[in-house]
PDB file of N, CA and C in Angstrom:
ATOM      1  N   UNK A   1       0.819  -1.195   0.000  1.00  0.00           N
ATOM      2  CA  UNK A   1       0.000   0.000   0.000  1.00  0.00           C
ATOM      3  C   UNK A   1       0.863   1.258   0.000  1.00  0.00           C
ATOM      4  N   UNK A   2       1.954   1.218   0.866  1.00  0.00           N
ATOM      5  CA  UNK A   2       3.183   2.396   1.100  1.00  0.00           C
ATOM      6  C   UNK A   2       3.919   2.602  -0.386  1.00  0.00           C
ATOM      7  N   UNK A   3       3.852   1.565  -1.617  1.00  0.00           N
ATOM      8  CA  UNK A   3       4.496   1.914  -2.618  1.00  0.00           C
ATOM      9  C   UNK A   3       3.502   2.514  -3.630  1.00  0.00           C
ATOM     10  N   UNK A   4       2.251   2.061  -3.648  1.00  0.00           N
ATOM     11  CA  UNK A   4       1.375   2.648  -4.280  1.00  0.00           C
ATOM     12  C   UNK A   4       1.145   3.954  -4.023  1.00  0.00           C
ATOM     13  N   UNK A   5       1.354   4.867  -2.712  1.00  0.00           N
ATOM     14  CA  UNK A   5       0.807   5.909  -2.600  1.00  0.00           C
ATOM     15  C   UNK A   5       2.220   6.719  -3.056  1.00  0.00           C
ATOM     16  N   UNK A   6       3.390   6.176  -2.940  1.00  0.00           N
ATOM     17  CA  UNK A   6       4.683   6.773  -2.977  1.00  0.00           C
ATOM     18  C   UNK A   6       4.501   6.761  -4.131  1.00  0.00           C
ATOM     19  N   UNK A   7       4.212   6.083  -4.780  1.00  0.00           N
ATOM     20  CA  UNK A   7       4.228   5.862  -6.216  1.00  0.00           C
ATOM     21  C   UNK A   7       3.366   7.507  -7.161  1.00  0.00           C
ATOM     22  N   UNK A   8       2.426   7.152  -6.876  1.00  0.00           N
ATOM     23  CA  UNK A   8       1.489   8.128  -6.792  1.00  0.00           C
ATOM     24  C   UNK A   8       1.975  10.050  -6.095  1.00  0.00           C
ATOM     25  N   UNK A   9       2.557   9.753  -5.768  1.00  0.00           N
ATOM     26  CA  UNK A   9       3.291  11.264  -4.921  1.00  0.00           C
ATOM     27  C   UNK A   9       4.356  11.886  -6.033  1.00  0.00           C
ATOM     28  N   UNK A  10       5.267  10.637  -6.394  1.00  0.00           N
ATOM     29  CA  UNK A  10       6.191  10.730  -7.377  1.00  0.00           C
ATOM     30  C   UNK A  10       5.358  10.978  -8.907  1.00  0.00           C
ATOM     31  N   UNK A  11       4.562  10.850  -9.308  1.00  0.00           N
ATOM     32  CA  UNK A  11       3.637  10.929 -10.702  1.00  0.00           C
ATOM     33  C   UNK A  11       3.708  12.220 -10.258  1.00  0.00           C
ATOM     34  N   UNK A  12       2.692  12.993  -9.133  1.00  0.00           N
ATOM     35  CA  UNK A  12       2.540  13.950  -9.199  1.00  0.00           C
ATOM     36  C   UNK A  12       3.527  15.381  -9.346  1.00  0.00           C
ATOM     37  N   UNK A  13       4.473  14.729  -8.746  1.00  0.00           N
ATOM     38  CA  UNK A  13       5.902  15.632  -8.587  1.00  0.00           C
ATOM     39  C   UNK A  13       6.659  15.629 -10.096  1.00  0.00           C
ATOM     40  N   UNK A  14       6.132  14.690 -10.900  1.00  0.00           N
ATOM     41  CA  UNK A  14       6.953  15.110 -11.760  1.00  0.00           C
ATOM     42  C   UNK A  14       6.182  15.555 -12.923  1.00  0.00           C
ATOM     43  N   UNK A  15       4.850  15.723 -12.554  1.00  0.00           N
ATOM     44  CA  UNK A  15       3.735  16.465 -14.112  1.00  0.00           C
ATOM     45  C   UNK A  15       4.362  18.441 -14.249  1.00  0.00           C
ATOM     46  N   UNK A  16       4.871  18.927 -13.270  1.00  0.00           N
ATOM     47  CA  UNK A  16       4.862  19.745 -13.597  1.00  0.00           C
ATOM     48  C   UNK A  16       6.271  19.990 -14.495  1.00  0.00           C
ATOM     49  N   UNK A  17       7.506  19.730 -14.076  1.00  0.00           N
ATOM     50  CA  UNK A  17       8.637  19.464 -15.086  1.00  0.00           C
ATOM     51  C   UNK A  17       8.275  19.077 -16.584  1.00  0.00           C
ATOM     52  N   UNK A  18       7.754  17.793 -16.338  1.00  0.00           N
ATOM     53  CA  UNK A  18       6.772  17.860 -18.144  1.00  0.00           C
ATOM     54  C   UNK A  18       6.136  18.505 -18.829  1.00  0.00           C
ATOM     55  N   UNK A  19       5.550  19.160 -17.616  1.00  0.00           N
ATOM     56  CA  UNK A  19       4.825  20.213 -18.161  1.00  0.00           C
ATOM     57  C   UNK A  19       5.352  21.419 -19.256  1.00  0.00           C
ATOM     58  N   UNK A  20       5.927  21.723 -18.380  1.00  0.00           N
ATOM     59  CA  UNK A  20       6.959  22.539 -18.744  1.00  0.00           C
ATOM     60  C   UNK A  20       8.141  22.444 -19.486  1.00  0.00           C
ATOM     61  N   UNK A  21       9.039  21.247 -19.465  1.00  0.00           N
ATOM     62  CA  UNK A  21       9.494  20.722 -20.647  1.00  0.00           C
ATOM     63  C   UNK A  21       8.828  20.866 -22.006  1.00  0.00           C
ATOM     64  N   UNK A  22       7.444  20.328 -22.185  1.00  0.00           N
ATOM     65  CA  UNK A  22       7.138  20.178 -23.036  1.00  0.00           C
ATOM     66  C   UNK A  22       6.519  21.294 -23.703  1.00  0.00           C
ATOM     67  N   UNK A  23       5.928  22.332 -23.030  1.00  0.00           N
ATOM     68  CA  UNK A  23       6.144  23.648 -23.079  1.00  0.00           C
ATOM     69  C   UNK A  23       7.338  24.326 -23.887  1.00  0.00           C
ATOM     70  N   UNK A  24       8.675  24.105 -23.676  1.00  0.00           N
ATOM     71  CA  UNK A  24       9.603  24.454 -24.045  1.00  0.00           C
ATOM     72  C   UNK A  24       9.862  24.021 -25.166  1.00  0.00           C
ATOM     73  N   UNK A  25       9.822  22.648 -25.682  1.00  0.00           N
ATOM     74  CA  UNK A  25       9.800  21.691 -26.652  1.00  0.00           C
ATOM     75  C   UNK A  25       9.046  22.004 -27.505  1.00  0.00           C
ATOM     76  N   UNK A  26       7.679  22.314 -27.400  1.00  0.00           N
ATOM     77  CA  UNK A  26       6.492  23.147 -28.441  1.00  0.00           C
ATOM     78  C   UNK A  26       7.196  24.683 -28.985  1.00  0.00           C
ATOM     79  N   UNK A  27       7.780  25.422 -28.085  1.00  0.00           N
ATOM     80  CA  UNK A  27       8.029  26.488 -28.654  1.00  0.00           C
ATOM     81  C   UNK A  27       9.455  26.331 -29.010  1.00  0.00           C
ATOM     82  N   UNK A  28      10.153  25.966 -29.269  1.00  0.00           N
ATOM     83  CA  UNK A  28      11.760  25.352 -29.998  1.00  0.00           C
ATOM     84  C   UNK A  28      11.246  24.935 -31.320  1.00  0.00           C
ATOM     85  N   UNK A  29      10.401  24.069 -31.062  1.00  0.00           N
ATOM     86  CA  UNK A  29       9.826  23.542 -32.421  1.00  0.00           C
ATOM     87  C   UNK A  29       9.108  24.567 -33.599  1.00  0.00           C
ATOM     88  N   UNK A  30       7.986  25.083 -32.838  1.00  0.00           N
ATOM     89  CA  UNK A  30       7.696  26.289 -33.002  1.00  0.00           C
ATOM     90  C   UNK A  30       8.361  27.531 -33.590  1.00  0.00           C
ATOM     91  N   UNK A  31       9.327  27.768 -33.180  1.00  0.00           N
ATOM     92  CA  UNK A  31      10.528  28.613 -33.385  1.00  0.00           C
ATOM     93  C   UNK A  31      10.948  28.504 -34.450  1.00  0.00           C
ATOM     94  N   UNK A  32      11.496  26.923 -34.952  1.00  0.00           N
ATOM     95  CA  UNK A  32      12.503  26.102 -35.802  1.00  0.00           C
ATOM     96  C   UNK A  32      11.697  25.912 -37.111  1.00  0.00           C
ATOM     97  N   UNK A  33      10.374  25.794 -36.918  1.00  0.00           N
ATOM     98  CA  UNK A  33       9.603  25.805 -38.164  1.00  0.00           C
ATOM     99  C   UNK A  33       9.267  27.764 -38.555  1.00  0.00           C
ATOM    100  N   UNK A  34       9.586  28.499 -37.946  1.00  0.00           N
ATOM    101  CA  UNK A  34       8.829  29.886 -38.565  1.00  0.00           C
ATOM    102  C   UNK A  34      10.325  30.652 -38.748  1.00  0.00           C
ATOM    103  N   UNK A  35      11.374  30.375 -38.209  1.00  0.00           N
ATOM    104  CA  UNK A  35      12.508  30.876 -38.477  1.00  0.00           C
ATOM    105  C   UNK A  35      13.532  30.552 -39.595  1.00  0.00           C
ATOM    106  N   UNK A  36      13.638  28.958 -39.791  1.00  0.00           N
ATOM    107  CA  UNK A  36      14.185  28.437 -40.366  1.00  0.00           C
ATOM    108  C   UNK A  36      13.649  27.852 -41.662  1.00  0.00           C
ATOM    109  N   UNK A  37      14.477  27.388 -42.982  1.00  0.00           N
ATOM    110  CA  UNK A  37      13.641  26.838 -43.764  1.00  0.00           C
ATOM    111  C   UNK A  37      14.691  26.021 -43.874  1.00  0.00           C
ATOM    112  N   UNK A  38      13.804  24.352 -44.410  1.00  0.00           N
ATOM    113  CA  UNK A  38      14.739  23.162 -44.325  1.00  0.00           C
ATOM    114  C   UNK A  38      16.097  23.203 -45.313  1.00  0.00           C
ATOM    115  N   UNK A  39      16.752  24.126 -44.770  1.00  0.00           N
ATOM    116  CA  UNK A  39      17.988  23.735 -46.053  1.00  0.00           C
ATOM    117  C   UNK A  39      19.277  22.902 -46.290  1.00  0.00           C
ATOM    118  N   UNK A  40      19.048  22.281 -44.880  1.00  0.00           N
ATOM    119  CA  UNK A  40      20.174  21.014 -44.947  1.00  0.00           C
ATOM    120  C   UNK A  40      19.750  19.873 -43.816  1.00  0.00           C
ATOM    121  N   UNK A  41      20.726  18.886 -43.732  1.00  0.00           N
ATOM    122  CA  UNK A  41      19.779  17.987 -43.117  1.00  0.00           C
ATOM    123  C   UNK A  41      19.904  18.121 -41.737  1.00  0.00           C
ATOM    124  N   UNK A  42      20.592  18.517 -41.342  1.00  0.00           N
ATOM    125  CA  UNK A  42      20.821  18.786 -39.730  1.00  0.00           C
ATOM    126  C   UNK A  42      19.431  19.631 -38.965  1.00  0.00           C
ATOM    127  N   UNK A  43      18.908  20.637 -39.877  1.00  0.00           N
ATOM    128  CA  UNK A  43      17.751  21.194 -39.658  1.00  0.00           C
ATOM    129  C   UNK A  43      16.399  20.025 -39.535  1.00  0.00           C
ATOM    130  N   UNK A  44      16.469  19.294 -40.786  1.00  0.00           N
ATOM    131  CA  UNK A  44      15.531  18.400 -40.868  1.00  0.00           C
ATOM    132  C   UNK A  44      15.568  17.634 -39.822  1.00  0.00           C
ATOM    133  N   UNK A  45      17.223  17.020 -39.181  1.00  0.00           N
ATOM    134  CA  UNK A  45      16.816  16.266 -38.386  1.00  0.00           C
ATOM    135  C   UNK A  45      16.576  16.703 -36.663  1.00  0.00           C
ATOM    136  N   UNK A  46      16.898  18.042 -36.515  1.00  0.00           N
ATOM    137  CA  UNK A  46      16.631  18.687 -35.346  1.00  0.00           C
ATOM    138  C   UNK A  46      14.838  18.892 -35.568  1.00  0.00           C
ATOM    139  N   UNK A  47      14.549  19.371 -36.662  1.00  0.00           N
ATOM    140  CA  UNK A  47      13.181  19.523 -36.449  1.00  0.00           C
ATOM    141  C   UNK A  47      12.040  18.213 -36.265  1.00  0.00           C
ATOM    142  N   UNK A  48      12.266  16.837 -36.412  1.00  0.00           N
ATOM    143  CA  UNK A  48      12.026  15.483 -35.931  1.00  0.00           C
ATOM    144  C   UNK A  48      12.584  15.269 -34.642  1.00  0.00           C
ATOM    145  N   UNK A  49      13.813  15.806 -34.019  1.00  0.00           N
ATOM    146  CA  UNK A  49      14.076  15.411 -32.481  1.00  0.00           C
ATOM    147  C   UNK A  49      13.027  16.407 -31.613  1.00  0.00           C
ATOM    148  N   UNK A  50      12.878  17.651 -32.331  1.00  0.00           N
ATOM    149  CA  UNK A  50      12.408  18.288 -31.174  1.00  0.00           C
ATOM    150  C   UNK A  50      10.816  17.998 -31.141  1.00  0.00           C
ATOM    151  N   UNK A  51      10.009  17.729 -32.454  1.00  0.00           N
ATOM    152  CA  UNK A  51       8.740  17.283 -32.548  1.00  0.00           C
ATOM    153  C   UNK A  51       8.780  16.288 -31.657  1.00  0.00           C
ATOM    154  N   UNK A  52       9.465  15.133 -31.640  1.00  0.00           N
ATOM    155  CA  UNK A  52       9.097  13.440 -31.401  1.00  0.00           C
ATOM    156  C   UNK A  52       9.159  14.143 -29.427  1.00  0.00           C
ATOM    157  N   UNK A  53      10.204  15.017 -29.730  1.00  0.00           N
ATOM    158  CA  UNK A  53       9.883  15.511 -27.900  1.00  0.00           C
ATOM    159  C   UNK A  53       8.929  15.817 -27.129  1.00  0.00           C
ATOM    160  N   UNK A  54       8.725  16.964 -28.045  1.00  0.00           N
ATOM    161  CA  UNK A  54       7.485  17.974 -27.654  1.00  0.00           C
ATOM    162  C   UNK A  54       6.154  16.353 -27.215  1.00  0.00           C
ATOM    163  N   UNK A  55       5.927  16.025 -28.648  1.00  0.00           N
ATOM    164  CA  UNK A  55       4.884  15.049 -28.510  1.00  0.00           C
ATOM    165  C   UNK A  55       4.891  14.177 -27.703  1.00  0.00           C
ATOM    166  N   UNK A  56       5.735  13.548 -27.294  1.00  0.00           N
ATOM    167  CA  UNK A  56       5.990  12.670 -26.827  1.00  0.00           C
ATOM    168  C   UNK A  56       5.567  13.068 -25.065  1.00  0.00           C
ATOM    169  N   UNK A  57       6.055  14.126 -24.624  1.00  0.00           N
ATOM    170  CA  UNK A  57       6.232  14.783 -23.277  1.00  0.00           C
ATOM    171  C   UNK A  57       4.148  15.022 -23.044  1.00  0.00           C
ATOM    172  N   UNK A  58       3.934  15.707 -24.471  1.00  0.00           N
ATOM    173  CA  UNK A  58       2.428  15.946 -24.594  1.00  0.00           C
ATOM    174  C   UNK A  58       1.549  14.901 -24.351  1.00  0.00           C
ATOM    175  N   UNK A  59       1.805  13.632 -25.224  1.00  0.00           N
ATOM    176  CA  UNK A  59       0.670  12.391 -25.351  1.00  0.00           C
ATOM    177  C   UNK A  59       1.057  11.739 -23.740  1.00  0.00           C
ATOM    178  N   UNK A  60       2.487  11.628 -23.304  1.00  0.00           N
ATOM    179  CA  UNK A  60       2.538  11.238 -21.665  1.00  0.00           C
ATOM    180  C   UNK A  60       2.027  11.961 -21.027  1.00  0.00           C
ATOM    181  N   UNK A  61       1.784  13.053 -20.897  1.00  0.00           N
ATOM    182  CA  UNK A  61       0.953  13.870 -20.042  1.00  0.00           C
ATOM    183  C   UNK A  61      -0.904  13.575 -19.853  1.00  0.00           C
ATOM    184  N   UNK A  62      -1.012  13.584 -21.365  1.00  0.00           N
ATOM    185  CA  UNK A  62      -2.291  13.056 -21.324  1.00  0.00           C
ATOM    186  C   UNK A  62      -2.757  11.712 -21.369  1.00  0.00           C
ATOM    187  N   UNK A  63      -1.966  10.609 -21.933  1.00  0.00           N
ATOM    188  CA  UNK A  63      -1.703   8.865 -21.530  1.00  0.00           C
ATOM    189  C   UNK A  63      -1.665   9.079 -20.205  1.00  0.00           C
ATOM    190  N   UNK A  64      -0.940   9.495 -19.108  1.00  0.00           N
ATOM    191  CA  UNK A  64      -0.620   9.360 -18.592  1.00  0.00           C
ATOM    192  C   UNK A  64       0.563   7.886 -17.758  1.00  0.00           C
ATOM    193  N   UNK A  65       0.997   7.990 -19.252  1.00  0.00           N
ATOM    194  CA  UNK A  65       1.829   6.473 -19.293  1.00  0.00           C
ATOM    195  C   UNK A  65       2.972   7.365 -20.430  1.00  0.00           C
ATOM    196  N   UNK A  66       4.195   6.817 -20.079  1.00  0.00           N
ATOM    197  CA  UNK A  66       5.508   7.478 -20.752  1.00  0.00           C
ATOM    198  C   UNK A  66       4.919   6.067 -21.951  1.00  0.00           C
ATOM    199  N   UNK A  67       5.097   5.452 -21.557  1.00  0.00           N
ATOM    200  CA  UNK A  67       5.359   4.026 -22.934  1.00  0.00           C
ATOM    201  C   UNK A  67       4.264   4.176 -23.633  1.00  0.00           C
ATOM    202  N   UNK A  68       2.947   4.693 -23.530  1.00  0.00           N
ATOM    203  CA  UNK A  68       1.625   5.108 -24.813  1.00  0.00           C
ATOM    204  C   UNK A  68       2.385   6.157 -24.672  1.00  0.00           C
ATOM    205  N   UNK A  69       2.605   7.508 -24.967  1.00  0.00           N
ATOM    206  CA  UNK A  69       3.487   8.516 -24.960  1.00  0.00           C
ATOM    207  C   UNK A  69       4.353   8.355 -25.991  1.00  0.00           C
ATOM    208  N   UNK A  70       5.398   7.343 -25.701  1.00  0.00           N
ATOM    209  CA  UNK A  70       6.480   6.907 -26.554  1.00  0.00           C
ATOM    210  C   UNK A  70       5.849   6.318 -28.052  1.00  0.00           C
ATOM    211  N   UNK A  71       4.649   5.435 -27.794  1.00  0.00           N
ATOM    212  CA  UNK A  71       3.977   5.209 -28.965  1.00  0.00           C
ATOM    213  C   UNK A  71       3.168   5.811 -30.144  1.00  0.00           C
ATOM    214  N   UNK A  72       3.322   6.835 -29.457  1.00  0.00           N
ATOM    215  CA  UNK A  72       2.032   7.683 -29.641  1.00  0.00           C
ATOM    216  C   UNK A  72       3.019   8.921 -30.593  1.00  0.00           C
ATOM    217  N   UNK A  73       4.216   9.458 -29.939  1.00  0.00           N
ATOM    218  CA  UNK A  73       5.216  10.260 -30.490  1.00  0.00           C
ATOM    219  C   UNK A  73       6.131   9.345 -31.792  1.00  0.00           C
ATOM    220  N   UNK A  74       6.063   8.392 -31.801  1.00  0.00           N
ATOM    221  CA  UNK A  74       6.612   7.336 -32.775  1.00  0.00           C
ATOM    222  C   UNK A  74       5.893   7.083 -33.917  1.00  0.00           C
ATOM    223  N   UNK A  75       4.582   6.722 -33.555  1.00  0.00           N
ATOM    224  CA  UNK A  75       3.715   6.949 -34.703  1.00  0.00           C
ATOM    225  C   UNK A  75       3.697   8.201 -35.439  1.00  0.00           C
ATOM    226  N   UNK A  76       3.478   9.335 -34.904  1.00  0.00           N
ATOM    227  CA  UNK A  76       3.646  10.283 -35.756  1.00  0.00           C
ATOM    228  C   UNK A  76       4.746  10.591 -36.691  1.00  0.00           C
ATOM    229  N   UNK A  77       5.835  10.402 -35.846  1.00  0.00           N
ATOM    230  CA  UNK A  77       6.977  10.943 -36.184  1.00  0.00           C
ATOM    231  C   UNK A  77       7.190   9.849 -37.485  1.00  0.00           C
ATOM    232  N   UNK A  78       7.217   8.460 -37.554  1.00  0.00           N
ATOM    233  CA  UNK A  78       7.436   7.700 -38.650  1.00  0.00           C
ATOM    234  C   UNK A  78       6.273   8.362 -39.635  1.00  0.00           C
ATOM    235  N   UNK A  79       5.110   8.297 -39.822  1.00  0.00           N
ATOM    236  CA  UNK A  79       4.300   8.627 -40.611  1.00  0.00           C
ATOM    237  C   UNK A  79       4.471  10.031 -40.988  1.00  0.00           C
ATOM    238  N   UNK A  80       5.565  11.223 -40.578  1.00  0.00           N
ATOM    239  CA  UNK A  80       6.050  12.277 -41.125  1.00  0.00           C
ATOM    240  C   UNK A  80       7.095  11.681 -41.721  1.00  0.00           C
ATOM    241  N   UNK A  81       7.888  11.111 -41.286  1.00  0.00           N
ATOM    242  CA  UNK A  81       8.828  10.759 -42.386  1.00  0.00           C
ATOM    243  C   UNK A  81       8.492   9.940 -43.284  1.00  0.00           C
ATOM    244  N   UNK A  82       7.503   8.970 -43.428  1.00  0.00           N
ATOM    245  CA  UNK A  82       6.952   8.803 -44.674  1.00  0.00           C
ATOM    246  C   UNK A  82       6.526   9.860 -45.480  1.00  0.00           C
ATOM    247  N   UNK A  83       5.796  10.719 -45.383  1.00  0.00           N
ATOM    248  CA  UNK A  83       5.663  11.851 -46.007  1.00  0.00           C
ATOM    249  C   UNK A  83       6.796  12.592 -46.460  1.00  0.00           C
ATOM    250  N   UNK A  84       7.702  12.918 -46.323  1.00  0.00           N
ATOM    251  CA  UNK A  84       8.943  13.463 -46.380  1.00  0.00           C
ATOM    252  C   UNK A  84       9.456  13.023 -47.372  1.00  0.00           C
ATOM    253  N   UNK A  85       9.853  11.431 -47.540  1.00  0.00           N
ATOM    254  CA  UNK A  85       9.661  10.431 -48.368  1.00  0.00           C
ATOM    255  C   UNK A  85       8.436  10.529 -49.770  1.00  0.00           C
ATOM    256  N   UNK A  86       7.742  11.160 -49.331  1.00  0.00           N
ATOM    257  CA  UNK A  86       6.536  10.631 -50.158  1.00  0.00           C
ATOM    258  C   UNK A  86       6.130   9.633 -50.097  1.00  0.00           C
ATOM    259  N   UNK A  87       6.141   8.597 -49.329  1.00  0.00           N
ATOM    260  CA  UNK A  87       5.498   7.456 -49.395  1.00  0.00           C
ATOM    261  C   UNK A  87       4.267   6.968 -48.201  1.00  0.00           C
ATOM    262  N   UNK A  88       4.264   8.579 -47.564  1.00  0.00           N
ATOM    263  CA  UNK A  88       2.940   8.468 -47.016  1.00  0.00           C
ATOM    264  C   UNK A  88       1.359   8.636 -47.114  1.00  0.00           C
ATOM    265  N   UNK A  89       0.875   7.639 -47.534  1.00  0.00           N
ATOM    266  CA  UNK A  89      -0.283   7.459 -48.063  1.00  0.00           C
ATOM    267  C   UNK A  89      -1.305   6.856 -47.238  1.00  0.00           C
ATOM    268  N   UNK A  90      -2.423   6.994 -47.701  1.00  0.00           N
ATOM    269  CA  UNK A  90      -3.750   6.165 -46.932  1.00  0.00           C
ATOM    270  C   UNK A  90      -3.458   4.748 -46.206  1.00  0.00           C
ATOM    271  N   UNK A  91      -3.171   4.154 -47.126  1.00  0.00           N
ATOM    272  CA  UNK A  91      -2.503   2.547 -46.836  1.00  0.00           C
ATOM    273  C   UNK A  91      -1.490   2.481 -46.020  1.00  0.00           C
ATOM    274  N   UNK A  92      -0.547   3.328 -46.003  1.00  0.00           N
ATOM    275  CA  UNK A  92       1.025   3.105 -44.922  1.00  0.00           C
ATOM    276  C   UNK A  92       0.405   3.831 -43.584  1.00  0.00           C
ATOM    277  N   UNK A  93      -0.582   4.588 -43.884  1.00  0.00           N
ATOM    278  CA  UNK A  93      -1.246   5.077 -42.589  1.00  0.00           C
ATOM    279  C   UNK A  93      -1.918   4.352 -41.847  1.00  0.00           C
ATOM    280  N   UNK A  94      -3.017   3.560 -42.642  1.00  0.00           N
ATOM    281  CA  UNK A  94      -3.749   2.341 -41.901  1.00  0.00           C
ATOM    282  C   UNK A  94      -2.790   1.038 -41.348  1.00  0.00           C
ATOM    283  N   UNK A  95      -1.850   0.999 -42.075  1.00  0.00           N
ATOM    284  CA  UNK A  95      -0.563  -0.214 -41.558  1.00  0.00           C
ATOM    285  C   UNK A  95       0.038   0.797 -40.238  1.00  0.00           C
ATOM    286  N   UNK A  96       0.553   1.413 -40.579  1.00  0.00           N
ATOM    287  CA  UNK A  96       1.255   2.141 -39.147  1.00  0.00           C
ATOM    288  C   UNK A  96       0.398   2.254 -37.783  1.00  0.00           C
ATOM    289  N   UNK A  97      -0.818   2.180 -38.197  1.00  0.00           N
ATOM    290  CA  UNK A  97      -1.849   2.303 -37.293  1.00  0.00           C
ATOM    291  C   UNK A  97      -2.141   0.988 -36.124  1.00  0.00           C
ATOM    292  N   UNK A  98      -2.556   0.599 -37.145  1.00  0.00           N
ATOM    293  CA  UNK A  98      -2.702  -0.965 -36.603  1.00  0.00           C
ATOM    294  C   UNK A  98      -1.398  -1.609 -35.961  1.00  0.00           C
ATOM    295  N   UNK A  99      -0.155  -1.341 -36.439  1.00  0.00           N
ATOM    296  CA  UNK A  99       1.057  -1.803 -36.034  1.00  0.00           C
ATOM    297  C   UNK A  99       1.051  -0.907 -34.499  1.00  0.00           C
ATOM    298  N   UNK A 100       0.894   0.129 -34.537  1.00  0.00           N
ATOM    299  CA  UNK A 100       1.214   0.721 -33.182  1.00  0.00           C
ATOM    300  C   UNK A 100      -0.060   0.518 -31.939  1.00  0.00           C
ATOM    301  N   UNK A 101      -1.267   0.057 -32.399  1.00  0.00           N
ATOM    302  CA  UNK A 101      -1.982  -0.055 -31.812  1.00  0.00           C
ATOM    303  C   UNK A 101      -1.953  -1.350 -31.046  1.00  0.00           C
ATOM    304  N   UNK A 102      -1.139  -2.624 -32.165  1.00  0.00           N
ATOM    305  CA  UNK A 102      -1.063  -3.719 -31.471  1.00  0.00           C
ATOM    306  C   UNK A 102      -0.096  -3.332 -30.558  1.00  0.00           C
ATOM    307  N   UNK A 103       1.010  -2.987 -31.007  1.00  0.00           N
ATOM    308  CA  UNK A 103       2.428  -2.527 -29.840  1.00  0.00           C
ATOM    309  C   UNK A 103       1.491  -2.337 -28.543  1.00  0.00           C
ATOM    310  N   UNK A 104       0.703  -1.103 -28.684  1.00  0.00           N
ATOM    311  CA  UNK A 104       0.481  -0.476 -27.162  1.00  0.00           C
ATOM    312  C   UNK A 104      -0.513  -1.518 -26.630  1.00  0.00           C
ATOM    313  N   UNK A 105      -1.095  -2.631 -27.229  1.00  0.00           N
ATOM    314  CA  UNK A 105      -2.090  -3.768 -26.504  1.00  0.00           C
ATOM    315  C   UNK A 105      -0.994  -4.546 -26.270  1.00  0.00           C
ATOM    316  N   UNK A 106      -0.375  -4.808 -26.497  1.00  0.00           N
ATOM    317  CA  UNK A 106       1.175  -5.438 -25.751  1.00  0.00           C
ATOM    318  C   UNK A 106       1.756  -5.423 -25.083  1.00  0.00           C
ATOM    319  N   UNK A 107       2.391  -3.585 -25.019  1.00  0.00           N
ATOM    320  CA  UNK A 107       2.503  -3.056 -23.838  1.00  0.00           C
ATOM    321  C   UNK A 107       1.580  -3.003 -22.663  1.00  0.00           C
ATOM    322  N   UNK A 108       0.368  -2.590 -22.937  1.00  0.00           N
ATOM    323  CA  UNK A 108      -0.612  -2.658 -21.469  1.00  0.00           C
ATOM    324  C   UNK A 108      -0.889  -3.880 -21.235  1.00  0.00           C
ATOM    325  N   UNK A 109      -0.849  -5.115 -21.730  1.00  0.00           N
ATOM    326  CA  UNK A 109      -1.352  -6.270 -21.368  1.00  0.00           C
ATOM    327  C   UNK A 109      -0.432  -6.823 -20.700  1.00  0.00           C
ATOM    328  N   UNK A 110       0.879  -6.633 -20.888  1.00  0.00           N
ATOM    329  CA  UNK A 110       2.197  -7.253 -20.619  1.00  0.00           C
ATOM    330  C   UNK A 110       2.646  -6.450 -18.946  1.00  0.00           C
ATOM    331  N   UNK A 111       2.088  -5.167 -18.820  1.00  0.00           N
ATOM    332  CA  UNK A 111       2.173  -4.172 -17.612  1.00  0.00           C
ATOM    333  C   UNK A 111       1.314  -4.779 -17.122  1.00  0.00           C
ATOM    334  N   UNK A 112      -0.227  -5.029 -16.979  1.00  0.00           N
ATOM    335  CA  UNK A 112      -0.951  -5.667 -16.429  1.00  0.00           C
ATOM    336  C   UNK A 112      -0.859  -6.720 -15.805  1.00  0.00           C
ATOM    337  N   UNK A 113      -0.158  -7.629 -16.188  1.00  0.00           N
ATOM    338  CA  UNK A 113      -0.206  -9.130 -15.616  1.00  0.00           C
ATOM    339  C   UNK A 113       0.643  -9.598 -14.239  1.00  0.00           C
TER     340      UNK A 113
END
């Protein structure tokens, strides 16, 4: 019972750092898309680290689970770089979908037990 509530104390102590991280992470990103235009790849690939952040910090906040969070910022982020690619379409969308959806029934079923 003493780890559950500790447990629970610690969640709370750390929503606001995320918070705010991710705060920071939105406007970097933010920043990086209205300042900059993609002209080499170092840009391109800072502007995918700081998205997959931002999101990632965002969907854990509202999952309230880092690992749907992590899934959740992954999905996107691959299905932009399909696009990027051009090879993001209806179909690689419905596959990416389903692929990440089984992941996270994996993950929670596998946490569960």
């Amino acid at each position: 019972m003493e780890k559950l509530t500790a447990a629970k104390i610690k969640r709370r102590k750390n929503f606001l750092p995320a918070l705010i991280f991710a705060l920071i992470f939105w406007g970097l990103w933010g920043w990086l898309v209205y300042s900059f235009s993609p002209a080499n790849n170092l840009l391109i690939l800072i502007f995918y680290l700081l998205l997959f952040l931002a999101t990632f910090l965002t969907s854990s906040l509202i999952f309230a689970n880092s690992k749907l969070g992590a899934i959740a910022a992954l999905w996107l982020i691959l299905f932009l770089i399909f696009r990027f690619f051009k090879i993001g379409n209806i179909l690689n969308l419905s596959l990416l979908t389903v692929i990440f959806f089984l992941i996270g029934i994996y993950f929670f079923k596998s946490s569960h037990q």
